[in-house]
N, C-alpha and C. Protein backbone atom coordinates (compact mmCIF):
# COMPACT_ATOMS: atom_id res chain seq x y z
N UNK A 1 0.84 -1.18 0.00
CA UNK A 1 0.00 0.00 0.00
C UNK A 1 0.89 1.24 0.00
N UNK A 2 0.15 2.05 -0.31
CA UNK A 2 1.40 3.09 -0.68
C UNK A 2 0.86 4.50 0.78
N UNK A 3 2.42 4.91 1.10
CA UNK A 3 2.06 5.23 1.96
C UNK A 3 1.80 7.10 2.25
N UNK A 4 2.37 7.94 1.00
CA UNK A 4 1.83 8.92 1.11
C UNK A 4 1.83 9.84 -0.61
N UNK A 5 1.31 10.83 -0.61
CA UNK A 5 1.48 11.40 -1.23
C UNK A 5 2.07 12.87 -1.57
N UNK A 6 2.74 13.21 -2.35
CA UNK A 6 3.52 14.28 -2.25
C UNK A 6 2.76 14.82 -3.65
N UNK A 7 3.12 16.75 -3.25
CA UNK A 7 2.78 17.02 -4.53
C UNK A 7 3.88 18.43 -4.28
N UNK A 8 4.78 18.82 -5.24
CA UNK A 8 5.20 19.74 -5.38
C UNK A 8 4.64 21.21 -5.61
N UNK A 9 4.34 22.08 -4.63
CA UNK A 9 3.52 23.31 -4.89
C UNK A 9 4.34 24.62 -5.23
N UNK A 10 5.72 24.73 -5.60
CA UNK A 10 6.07 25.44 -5.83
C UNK A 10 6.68 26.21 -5.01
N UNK A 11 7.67 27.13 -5.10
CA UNK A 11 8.76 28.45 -3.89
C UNK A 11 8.93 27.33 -3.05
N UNK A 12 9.44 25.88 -3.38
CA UNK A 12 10.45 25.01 -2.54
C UNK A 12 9.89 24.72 -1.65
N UNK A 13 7.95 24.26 -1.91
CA UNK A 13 7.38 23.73 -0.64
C UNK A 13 6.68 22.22 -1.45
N UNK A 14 6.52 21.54 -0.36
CA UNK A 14 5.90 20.25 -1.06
C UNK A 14 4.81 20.05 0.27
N UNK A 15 3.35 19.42 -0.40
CA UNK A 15 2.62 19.18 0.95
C UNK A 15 2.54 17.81 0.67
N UNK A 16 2.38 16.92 1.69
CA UNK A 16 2.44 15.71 1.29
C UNK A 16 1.02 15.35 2.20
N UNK A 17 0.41 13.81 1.50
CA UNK A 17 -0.51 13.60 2.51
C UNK A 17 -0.24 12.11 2.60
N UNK A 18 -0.63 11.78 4.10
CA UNK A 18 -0.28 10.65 4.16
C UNK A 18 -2.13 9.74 3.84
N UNK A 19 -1.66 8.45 2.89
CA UNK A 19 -2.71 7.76 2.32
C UNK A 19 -4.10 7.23 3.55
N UNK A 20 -3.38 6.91 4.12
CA UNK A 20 -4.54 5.93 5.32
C UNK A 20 -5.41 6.61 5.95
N UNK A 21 -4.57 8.32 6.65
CA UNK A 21 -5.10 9.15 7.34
C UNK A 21 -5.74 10.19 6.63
N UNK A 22 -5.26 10.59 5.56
CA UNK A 22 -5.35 11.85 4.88
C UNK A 22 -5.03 13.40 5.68
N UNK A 23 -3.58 12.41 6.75
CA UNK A 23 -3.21 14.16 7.39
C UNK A 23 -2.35 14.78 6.46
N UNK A 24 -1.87 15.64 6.64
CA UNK A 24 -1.37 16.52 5.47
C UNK A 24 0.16 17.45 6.33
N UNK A 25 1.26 17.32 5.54
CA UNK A 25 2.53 17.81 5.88
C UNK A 25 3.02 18.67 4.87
N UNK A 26 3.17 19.69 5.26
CA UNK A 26 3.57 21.00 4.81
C UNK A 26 5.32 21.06 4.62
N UNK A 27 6.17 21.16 3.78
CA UNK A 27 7.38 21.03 3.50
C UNK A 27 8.02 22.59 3.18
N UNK A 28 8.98 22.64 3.36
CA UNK A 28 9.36 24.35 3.15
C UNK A 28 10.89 24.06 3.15
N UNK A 29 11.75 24.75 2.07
CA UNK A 29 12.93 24.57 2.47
C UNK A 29 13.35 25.24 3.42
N UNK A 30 14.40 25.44 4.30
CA UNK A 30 14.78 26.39 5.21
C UNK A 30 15.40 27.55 4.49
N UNK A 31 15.40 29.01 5.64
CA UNK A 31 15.97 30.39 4.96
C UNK A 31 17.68 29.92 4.50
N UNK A 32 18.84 29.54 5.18
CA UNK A 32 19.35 29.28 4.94
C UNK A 32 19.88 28.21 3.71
N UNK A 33 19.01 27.85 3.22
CA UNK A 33 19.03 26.96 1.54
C UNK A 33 18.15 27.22 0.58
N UNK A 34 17.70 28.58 0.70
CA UNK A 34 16.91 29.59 -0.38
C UNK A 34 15.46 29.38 -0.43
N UNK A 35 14.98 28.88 1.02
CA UNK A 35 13.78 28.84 1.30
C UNK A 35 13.01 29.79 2.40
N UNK A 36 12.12 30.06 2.85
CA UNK A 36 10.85 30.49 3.56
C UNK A 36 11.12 30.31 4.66
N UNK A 37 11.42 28.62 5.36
CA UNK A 37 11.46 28.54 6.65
C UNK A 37 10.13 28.31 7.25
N UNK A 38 9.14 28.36 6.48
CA UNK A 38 7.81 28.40 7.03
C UNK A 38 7.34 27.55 7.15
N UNK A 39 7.84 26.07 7.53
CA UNK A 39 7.16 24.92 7.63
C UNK A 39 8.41 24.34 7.93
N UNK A 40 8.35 22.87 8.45
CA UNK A 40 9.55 21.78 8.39
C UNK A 40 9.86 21.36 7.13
N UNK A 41 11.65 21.90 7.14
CA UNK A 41 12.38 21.25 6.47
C UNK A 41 12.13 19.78 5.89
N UNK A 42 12.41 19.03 4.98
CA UNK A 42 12.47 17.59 4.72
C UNK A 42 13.80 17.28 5.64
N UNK A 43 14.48 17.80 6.45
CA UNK A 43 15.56 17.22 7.57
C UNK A 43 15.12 17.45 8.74
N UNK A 44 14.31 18.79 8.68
CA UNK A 44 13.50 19.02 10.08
C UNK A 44 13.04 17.60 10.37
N UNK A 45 12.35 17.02 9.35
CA UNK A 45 11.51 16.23 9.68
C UNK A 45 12.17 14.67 9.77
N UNK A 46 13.21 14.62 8.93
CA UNK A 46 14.17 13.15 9.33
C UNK A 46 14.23 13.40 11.00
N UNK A 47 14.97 14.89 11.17
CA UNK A 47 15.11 14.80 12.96
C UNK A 47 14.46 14.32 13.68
N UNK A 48 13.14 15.30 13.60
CA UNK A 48 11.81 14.96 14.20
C UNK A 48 11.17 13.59 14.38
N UNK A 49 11.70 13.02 13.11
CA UNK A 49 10.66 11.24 13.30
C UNK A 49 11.70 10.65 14.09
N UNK A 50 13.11 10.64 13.97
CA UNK A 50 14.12 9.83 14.85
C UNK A 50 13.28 9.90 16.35
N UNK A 51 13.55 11.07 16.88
CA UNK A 51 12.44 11.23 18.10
C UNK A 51 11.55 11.08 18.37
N UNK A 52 10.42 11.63 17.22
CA UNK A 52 9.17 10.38 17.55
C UNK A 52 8.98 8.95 17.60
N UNK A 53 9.84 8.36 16.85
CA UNK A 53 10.13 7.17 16.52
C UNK A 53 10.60 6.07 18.52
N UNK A 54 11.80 7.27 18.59
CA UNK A 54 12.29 6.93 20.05
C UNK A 54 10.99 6.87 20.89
N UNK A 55 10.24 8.06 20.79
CA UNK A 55 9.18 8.11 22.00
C UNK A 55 8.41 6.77 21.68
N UNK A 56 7.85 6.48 20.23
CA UNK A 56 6.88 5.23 20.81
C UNK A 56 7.49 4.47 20.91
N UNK A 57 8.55 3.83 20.60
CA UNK A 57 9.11 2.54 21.14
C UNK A 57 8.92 2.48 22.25
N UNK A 58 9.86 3.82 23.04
CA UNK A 58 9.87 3.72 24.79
C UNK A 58 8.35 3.47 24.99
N UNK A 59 7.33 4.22 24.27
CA UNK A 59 6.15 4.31 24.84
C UNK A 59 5.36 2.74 24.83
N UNK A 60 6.36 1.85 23.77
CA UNK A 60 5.67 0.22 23.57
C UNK A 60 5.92 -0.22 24.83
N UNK A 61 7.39 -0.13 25.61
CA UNK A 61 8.18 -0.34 26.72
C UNK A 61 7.43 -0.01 27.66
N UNK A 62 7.03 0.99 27.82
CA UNK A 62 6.25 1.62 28.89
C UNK A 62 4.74 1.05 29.18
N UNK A 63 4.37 0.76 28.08
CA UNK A 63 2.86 0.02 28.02
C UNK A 63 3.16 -1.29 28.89
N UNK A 64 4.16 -2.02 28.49
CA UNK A 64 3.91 -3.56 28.97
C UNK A 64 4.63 -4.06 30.17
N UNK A 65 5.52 -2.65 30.53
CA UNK A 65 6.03 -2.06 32.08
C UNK A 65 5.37 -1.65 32.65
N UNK A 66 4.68 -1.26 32.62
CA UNK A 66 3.39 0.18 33.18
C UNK A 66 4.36 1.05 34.00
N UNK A 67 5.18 1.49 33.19
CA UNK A 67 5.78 3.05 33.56
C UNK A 67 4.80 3.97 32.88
N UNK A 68 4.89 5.55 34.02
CA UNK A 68 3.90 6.40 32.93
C UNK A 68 4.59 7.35 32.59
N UNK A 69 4.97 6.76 30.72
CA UNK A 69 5.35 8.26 30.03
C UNK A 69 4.92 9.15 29.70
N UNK A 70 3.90 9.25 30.22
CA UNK A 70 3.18 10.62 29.48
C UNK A 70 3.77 11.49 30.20
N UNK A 71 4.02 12.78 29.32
CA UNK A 71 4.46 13.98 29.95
C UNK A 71 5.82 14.05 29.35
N UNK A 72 6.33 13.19 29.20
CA UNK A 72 7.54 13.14 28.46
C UNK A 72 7.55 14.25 27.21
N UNK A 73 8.84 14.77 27.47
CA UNK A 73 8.80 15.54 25.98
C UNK A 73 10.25 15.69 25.74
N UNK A 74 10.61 15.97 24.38
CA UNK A 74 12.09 16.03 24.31
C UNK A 74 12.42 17.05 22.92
N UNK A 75 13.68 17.86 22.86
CA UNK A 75 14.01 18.70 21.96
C UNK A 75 15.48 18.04 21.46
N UNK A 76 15.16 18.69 19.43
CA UNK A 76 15.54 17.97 18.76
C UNK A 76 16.41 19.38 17.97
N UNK A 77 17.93 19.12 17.75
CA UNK A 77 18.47 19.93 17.11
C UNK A 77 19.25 19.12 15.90
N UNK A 78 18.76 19.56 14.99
CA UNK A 78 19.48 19.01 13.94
C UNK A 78 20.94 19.62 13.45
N UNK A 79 21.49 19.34 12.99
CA UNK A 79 23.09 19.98 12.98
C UNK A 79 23.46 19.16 11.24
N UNK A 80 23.63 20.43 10.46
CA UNK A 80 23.70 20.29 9.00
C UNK A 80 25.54 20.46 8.70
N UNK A 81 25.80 19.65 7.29
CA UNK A 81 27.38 19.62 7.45
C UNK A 81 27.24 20.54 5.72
N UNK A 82 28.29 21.32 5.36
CA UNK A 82 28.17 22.10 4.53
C UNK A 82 28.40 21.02 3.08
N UNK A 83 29.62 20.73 3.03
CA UNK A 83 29.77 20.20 1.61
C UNK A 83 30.14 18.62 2.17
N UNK A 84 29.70 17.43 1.67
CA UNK A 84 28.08 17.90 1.09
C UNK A 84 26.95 18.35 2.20
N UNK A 85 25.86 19.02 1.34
CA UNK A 85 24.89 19.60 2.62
C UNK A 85 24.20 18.37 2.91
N UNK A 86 23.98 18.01 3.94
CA UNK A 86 23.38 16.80 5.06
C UNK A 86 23.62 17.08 6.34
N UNK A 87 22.52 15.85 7.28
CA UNK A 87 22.33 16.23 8.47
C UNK A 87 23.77 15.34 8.78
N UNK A 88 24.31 16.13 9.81
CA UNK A 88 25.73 15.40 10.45
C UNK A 88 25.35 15.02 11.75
N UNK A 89 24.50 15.56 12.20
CA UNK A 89 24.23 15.31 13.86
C UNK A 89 22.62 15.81 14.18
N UNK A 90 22.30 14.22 15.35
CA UNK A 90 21.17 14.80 15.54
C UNK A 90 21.14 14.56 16.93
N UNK A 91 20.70 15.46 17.87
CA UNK A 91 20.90 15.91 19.42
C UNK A 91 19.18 15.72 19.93
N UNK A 92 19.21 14.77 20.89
CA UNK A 92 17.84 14.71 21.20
C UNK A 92 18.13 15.03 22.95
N UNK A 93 17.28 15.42 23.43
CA UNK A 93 17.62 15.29 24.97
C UNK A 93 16.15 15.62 25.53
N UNK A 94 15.71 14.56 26.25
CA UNK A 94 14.52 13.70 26.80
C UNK A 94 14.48 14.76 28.07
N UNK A 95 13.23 15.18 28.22
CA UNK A 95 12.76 15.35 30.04
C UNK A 95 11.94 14.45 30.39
N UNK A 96 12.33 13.34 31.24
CA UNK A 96 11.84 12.31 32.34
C UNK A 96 11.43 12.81 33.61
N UNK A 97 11.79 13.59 33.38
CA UNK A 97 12.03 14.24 35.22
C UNK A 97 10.40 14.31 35.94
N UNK A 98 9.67 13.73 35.37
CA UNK A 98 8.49 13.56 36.02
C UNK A 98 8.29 11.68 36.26
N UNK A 99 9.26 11.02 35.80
CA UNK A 99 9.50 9.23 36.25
C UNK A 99 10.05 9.72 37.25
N UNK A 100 9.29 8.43 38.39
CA UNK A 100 10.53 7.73 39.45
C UNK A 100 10.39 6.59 39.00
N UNK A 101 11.55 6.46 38.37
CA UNK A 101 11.24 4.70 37.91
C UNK A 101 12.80 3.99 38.48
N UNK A 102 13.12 2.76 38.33
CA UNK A 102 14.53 2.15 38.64
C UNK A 102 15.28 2.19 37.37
N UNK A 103 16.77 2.14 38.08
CA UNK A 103 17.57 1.55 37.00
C UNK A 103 17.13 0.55 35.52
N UNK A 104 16.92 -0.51 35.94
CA UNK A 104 16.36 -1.40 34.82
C UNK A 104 15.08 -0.41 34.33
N UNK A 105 14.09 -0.10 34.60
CA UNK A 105 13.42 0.53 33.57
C UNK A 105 13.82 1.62 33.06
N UNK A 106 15.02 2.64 33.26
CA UNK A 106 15.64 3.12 32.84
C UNK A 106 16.18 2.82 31.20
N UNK A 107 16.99 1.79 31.92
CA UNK A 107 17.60 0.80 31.05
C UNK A 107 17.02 0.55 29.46
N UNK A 108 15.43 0.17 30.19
CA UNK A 108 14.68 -0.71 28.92
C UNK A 108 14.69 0.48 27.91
N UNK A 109 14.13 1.43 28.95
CA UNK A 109 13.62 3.04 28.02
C UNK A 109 14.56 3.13 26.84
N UNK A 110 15.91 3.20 27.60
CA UNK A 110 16.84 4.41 26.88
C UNK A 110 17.05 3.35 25.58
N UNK A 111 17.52 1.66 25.96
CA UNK A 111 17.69 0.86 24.80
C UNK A 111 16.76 0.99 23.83
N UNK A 112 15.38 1.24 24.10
CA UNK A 112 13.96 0.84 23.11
C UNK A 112 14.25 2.18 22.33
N UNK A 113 14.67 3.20 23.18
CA UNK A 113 15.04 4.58 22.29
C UNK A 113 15.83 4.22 20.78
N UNK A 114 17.30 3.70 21.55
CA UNK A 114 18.48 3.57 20.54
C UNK A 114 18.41 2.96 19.76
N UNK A 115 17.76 1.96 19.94
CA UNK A 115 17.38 0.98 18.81
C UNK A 115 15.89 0.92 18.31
N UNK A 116 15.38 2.16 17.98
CA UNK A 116 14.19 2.68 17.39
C UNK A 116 14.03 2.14 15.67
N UNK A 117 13.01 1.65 15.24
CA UNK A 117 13.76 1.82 13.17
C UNK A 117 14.26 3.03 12.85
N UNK A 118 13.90 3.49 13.07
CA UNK A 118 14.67 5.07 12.43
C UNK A 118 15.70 5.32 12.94
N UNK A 119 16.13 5.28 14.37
CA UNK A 119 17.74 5.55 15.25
C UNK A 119 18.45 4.13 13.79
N UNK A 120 17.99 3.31 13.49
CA UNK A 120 18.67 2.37 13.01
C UNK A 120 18.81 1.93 11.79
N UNK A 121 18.12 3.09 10.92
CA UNK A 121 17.81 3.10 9.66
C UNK A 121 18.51 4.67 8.72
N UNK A 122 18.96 5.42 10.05
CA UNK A 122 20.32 6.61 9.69
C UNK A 122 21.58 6.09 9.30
N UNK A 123 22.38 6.72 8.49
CA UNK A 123 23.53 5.89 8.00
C UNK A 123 24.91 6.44 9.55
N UNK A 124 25.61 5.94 9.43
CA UNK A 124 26.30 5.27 10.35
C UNK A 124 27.01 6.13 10.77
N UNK A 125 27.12 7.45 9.42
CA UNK A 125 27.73 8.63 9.77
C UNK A 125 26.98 9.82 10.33
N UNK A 126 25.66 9.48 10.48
CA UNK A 126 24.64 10.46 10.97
C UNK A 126 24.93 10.24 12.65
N UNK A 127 26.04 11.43 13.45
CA UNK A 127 25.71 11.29 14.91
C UNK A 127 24.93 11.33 15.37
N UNK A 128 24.04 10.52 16.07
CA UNK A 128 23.39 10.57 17.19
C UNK A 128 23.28 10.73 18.47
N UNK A 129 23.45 11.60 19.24
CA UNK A 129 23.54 12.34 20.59
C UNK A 129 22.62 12.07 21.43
N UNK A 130 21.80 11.41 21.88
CA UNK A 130 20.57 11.34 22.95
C UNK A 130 21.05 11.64 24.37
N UNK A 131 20.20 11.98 25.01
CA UNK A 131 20.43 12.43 26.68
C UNK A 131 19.43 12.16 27.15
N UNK A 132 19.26 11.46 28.29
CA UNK A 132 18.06 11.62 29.31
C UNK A 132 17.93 11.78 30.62
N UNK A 133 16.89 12.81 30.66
CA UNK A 133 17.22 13.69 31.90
C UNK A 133 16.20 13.26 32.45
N UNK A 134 16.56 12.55 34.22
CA UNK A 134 15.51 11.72 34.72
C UNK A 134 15.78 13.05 36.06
């Protein structure tokens, strides 16, 4: 099944919709690469899913632990390398600080993070930085 659709709208924006849902993603290049800035980048958004990606895993972890992640939130800086232009680094750093949980569920969290499909589907030279702040 196919899973979304893109349509090129012109001044370096693309909206895409995804098939199943029919939500809709707004694309914009950034000011710095002769774009607007007015929407997420197509790297904004590689960043962004790495981290979402992390949260539901932990959040699969958390279901069948019954830790409660909700409340969890975390910020995502992407870090671009000039020639060639690509993402070189991506910096996530987690606020937990509303868990009291143990070591081992710690543990499970941070692994279900790192080994997310997407943490594991970046090429090898894409740093990955995670932090979690319990």
């Amino acid at each position: 099944m196919i899973t979304s659709k893109i349509t090129y709208s012109g001044g370096l924006r693309t909206t895409a919709i995804h098939v199943r849902s029919s939500q809709e993603v707004i694309t914009d290049a950034p000011v710095d690469n002769q774009g607007k800035g007015e929407a997420f980048s197509p790297t904004d958004l590689v960043s962004t899913a790495l981290c979402s990606c992390m949260m539901t895993i932990m959040g699969q972890v958390a279901q069948r632990e019954a830790i409660p992640l909700e409340g969890t939130t975390a910020e995502v800086t992407k870090v671009m390398s000039a020639s060639p232009r690509k993402i070189s680094e991506i910096i996530v750093n987690f606020d937990m600080s509303q868990l009291n949980i143990s070591r081992r569920q710690r543990k499970m969290l941070e692994n279900a993070a790192r080994t997310c499909p997407v943490a594991l589907s970046l090429a090898d030279d894409v740093q990955q930085k995670v932090t979690f702040n319990y």
